[in-house]
Protein backbone atom coordinates (compact mmCIF):
# COMPACT_ATOMS: atom_id res chain seq x y z
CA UNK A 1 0.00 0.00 0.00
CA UNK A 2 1.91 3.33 -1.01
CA UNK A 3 0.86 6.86 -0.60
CA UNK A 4 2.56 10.23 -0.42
CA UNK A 5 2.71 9.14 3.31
CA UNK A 6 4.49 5.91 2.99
CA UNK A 7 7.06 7.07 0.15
CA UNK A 8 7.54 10.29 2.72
CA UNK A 9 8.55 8.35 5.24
CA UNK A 10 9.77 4.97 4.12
CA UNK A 11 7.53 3.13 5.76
CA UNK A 12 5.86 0.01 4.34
CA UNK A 13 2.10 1.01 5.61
CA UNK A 14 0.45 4.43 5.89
CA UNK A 15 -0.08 3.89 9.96
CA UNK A 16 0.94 6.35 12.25
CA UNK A 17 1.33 5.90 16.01
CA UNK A 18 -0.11 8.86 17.63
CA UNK A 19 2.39 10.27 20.05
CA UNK A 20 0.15 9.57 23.43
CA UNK A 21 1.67 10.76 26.42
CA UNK A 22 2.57 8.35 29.49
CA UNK A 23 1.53 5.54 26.68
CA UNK A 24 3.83 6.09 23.61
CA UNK A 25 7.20 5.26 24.87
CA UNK A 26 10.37 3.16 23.18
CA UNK A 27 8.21 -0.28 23.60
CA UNK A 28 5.62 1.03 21.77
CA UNK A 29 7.58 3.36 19.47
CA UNK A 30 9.70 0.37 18.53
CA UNK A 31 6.92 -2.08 17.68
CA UNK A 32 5.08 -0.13 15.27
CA UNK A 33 8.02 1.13 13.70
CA UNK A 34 9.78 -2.32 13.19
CA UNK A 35 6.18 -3.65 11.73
CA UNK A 36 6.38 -1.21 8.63
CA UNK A 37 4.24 2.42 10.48
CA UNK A 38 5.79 5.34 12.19
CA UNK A 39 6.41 5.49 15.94
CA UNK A 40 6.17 9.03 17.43
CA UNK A 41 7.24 9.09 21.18
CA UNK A 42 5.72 11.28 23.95
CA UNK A 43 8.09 12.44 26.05
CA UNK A 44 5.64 14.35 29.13
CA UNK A 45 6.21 12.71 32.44
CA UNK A 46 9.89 12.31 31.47
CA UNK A 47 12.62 13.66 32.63
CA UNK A 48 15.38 15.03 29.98
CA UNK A 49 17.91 12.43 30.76
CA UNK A 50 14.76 9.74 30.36
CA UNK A 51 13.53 11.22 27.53
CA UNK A 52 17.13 11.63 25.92
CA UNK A 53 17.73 7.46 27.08
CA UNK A 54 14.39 6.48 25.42
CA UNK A 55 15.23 8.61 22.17
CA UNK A 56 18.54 6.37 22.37
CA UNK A 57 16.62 3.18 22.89
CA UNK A 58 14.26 3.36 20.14
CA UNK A 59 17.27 4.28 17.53
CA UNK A 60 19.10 1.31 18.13
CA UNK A 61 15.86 -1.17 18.19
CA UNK A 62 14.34 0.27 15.10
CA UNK A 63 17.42 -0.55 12.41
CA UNK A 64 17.58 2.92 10.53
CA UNK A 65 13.91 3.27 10.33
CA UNK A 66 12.31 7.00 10.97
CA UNK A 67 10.81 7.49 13.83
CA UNK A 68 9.52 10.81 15.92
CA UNK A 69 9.22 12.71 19.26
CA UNK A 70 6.20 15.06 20.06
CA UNK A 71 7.03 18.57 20.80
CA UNK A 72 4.03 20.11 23.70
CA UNK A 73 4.85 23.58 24.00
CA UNK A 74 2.85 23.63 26.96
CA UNK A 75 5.39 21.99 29.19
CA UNK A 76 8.05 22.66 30.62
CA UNK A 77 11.72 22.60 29.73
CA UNK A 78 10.51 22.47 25.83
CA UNK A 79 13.35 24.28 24.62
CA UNK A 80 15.80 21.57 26.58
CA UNK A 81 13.84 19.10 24.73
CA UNK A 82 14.11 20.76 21.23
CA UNK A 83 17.85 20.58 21.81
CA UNK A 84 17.97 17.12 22.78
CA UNK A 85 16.12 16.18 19.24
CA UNK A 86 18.77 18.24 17.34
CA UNK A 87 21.68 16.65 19.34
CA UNK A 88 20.35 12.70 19.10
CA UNK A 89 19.13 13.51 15.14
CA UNK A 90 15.32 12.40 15.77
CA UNK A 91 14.36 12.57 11.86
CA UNK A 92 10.91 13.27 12.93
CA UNK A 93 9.39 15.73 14.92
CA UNK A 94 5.36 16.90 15.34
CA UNK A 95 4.16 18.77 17.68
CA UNK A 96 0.50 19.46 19.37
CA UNK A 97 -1.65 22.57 20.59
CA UNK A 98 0.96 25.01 19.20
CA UNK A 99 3.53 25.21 16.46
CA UNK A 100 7.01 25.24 18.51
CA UNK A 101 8.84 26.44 15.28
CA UNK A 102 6.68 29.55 14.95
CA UNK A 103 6.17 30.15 18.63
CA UNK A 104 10.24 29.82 19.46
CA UNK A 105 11.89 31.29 15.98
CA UNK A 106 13.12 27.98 15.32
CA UNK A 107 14.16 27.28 11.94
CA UNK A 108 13.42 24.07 10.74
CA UNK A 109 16.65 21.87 10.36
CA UNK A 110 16.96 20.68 6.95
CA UNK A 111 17.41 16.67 7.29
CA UNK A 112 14.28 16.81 9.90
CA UNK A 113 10.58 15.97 8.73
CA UNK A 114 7.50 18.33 10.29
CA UNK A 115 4.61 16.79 10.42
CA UNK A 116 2.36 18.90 12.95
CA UNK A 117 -1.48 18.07 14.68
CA UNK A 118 -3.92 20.89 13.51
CA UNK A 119 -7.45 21.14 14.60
CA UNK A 120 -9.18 23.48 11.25
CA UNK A 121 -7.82 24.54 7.97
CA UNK A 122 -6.44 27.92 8.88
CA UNK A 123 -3.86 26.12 11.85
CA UNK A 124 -3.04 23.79 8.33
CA UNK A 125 -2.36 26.43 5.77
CA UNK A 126 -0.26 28.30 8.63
CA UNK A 127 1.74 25.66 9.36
CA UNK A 128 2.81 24.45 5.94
CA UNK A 129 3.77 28.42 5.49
CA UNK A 130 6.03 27.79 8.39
CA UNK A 131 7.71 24.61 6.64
CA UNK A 132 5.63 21.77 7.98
CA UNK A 133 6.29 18.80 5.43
CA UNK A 134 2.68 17.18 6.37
CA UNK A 135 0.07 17.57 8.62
CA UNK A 136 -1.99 15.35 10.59
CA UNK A 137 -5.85 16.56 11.35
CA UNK A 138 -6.69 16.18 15.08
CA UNK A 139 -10.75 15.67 14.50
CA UNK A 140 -13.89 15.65 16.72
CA UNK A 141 -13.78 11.96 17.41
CA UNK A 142 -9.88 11.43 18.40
CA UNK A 143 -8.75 11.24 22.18
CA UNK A 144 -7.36 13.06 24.00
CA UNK A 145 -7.06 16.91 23.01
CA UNK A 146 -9.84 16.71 20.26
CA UNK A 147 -10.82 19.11 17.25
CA UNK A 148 -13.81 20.19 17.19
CA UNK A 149 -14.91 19.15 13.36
CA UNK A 150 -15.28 15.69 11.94
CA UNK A 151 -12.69 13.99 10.15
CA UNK A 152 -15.34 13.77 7.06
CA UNK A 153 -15.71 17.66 6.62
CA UNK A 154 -12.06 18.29 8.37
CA UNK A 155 -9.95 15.72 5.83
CA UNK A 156 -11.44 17.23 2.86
CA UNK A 157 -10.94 20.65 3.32
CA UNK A 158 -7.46 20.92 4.66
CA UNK A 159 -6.52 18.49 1.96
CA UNK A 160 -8.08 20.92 -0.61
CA UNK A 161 -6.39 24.07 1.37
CA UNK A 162 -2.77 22.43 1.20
CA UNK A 163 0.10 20.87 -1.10
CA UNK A 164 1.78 18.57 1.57
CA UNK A 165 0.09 14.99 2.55
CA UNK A 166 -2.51 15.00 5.06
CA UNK A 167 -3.18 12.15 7.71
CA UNK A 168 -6.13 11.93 9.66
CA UNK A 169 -6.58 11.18 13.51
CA UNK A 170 -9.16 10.24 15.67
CA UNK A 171 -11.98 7.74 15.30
CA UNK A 172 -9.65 5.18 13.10
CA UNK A 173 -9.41 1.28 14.28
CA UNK A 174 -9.36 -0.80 11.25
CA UNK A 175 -9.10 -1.55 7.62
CA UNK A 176 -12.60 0.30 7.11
CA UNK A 177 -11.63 3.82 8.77
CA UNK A 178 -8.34 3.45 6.57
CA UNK A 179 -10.22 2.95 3.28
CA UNK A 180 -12.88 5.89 4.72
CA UNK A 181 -9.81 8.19 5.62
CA UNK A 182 -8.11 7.72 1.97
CA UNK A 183 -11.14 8.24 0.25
CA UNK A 184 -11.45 11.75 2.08
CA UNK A 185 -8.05 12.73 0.40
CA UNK A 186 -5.91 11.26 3.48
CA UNK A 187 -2.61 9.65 2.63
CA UNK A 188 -2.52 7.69 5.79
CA UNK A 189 -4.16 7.27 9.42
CA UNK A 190 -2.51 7.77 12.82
CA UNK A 191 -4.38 5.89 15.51
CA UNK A 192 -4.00 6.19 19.29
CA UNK A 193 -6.35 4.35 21.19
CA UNK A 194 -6.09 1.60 18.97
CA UNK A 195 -2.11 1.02 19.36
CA UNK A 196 -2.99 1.79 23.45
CA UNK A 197 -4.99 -1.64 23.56
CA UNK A 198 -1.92 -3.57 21.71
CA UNK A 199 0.66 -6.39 23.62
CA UNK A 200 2.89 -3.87 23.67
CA UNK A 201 1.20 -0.47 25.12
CA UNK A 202 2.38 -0.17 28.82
CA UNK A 203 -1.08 1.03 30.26
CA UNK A 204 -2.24 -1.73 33.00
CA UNK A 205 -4.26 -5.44 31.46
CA UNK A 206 -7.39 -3.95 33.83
CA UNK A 207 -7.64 -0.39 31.87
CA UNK A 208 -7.05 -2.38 28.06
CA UNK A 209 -9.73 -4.46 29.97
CA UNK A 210 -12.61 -1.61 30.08
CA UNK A 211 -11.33 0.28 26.77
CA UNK A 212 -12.76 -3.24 25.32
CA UNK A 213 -15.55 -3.23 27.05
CA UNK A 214 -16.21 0.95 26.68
CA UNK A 215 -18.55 1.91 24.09
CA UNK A 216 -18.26 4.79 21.76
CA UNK A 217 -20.47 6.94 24.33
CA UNK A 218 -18.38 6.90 27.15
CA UNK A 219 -15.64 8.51 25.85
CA UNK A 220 -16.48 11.93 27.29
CA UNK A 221 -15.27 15.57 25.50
CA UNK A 222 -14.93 18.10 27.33
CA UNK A 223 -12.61 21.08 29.33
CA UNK A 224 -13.13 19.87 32.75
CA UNK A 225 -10.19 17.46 32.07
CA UNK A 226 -7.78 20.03 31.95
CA UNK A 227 -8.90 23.07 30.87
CA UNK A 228 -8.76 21.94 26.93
CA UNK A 229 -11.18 20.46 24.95
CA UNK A 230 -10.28 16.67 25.93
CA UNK A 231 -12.01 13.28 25.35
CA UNK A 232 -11.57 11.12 28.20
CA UNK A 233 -13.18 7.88 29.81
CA UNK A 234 -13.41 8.60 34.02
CA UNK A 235 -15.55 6.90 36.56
CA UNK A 236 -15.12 10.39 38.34
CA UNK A 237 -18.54 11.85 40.07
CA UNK A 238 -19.23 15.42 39.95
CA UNK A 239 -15.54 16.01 39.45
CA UNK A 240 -15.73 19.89 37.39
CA UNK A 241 -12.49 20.56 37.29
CA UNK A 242 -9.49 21.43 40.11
CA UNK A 243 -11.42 23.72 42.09
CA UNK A 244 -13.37 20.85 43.15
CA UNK A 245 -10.21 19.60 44.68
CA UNK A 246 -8.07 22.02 45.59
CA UNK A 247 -6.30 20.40 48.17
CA UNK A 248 -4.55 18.43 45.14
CA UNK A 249 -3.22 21.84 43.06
CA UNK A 250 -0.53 22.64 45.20
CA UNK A 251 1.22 18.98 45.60
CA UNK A 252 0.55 18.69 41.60
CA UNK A 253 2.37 21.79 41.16
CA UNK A 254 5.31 20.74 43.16
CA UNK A 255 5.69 17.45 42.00
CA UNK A 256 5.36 18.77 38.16
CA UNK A 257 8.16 21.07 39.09
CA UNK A 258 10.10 17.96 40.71
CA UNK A 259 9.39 15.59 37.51
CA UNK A 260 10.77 17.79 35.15
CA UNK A 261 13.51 19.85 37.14
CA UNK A 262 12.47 22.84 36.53
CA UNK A 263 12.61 26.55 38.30
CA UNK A 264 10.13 28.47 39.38
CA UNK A 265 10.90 30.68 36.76
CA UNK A 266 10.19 28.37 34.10
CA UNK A 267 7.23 27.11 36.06
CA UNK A 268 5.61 30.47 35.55
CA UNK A 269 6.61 31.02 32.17
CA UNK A 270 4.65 27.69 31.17
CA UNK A 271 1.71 29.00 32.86
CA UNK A 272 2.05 32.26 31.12
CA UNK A 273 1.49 30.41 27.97
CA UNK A 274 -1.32 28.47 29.21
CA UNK A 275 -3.05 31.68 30.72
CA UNK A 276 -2.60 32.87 26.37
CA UNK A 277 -4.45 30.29 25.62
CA UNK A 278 -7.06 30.96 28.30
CA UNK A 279 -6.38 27.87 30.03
CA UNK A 280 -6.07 27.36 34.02
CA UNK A 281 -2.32 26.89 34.62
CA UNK A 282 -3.69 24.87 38.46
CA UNK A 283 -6.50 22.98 36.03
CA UNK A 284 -4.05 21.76 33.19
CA UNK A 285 -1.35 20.56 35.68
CA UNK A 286 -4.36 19.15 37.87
CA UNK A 287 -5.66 17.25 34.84
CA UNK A 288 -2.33 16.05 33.65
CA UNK A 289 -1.65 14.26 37.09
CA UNK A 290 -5.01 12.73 37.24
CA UNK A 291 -4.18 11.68 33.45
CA UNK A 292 -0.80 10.44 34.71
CA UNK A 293 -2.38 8.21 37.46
CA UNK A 294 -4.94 6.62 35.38
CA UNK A 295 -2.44 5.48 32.59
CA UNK A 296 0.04 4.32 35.46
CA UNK A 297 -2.83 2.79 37.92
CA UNK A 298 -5.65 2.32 35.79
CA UNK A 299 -7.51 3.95 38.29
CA UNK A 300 -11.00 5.69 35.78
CA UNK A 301 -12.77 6.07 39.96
CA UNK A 302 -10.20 8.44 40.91
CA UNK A 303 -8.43 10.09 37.60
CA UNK A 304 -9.64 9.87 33.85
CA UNK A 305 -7.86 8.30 31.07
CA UNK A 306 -7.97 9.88 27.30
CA UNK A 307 -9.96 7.74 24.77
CA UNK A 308 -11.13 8.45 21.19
CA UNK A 309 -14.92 7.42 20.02
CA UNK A 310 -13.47 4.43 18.20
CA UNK A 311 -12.98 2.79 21.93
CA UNK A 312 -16.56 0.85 20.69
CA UNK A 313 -14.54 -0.54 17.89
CA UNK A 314 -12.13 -2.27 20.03
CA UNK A 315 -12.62 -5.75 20.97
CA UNK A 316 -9.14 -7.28 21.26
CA UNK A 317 -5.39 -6.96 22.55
CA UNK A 318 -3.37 -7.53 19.31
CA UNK A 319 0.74 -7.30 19.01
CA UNK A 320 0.81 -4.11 16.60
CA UNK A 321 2.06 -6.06 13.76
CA UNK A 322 -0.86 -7.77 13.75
CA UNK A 323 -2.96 -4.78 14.28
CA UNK A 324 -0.80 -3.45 11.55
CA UNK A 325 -1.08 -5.89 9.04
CA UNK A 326 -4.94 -6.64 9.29
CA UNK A 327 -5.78 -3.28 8.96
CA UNK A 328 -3.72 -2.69 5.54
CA UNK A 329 -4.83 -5.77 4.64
CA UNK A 330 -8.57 -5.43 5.53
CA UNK A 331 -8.27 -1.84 3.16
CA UNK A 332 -6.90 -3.36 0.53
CA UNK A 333 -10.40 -5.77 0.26
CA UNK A 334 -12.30 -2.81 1.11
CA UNK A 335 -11.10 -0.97 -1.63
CA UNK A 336 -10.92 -3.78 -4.00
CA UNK A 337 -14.29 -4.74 -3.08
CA UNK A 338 -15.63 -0.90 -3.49
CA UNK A 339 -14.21 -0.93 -7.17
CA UNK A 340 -14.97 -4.52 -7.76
CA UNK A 341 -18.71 -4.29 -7.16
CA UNK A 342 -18.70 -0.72 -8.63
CA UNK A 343 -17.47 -2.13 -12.00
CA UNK A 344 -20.00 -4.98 -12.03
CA UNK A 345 -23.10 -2.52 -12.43
């Protein structure tokens, strides 16, 4: 199967691991690159001698194969991070909720590939401008920090609005949403909740255990995660947001600033750029640490954990080369099938 996507970046199946933080690490990373997609890593809830050892990791497990680290300007030590991708060579870097090239003056280095989340067409024509080499459309039904338009208007009108390849995210599981995607003018799919119930995500058997039993209606959107528009599965009752526990904002705070060894001073300057984008620097770092626990405890009673709408899709615990593999495979047939029964008329 070859598109713009897979001739981009050398990779055998146009299947992109979305970079999922606390989930995406080197296991992960590593499996879905060495069974023909791209791995992007999340770094948040590392520290930079973690992240830099896990950057290390998945080059030597992957044999020469691309591979890419998610930029969140929204947490601290960023810059550090951006440094540590130029100095380790990561060929791939994308980025979420803002556009670290454009929001730093960073100059794109030349032997790196951009390939940015956008939530609406003018975020996709603005970041080509700024030398993004393709763009993957965060849509109403993804996980975790959702857009706010369906991938079936979304798809279609960035791809009509830009030059470079488009993937779509959010709402994709199998062989059908990759056929569905391509038809919309997509040149691949990255999936996230999908490769998070695989052999080789490290979230806990018991939370894999109610994503396959979730349907599509309880994953949740909405700001009360974390201040962002976020779609999450929680057990949580009555919980609005971190005024409703405010006993936990201060000890979050403190242990953010411990995880990432960070000053004060750069502290503040992350929640200046929160407070930009209207967003409660004591509610995102609230959210984030209930996000944290339920990834790490499986906990949904307690803490939420990110899920797309496809959740109600999910039905298994595959390795991801067989996730991989049936779901080129199953688009293939679709497509075949499409054409096949098209031409019989």
């Amino acid at each position: 199967m070859k598109t713009k996507i897979t001739e981009l970046f050398g990779i055998k199946y146009p299947i992109i691991l979305s970079p999922m933080a606390f989930v995406a690490r080197a296991p992960l990373v590593i499996a879905v690159c060495n069974a023909g997609g791209l791995g992007l890593f999340g770094p948040p809830g590392l520290t930079l001698e973690e992240m830099r050892a896990q950057i290390r990791e998945i080059k030597s497990q992957v044999g020469g194969k691309l591979f890419g680290v998610n930029i969140m300007p929204v947490m601290p030590k960023v810059k550090e991070l951006i440094q540590i991708l130029i100095e380790e060579d990561v060929p791939v870097w994308t980025s979420g909720i803002r556009n670290p090239l454009t929001m730093f003056n960073i100059k794109k280095p030349k032997n790196v590939i951009f390939i940015p989340a956008v939530g609406n067409v003018r975020q996709a024509i603005s970041v080509e401008k700024s030398g993004a080499d393709a763009v993957i459309v965060q849509s109403l039904e993804s996980g975790g920090h959702a857009g706010l338009i369906a991938s079936s208007v979304l798809v279609p009108e960035v791809a009509r609005a830009v030059k470079i390849p488009v993937v779509s995210a959010g709402g994709y599981a199998d062989g059908h949403g990759l056929a569905a995607a391509l038809a919309l003018g997509a040149e691949g799919i990255a999936m996230g909740t999908r490769f998070a119930v695989t052999q080789e995500s490290p979230i806990p058997e018991g939370l894999k255990k109610c994503y396959i039993e979730a349907k599509d209606t309880d994953a949740v959107l909405s700001a009360v995660w974390d201040g962002m528009p976020q779609r999450a599965m929680s057990k949580m009752k009555h919980y609005r947001g971190w005024w409703t526990h405010p006993w936990d904002a201060i000890p979050t705070l403190i242990n953010s600033k411990k995880s990432f060894n960070a000053s004060w001073k750069e502290i503040l300057e992350n929640a200046r750029i929160l407070m930009e984008m209207k967003v409660s620097p004591p509610q995102f770092a609230t959210g984030m640490a209930l996000f944290q626990k339920a990834i790490a405890t499986g906990d949904t009673k307690h803490a939420f954990a990110p899920v797309g709408q496809v959740v109600g899709l999910i039905k298994d615990i595959p390795t991801c080369r067989e996730l991989i593999e049936r779901t080129a495979a199953e688009a293939e047939q679709v497509i075949k099938d499409l054409y096949t029964n098209k031409m019989g008329r």
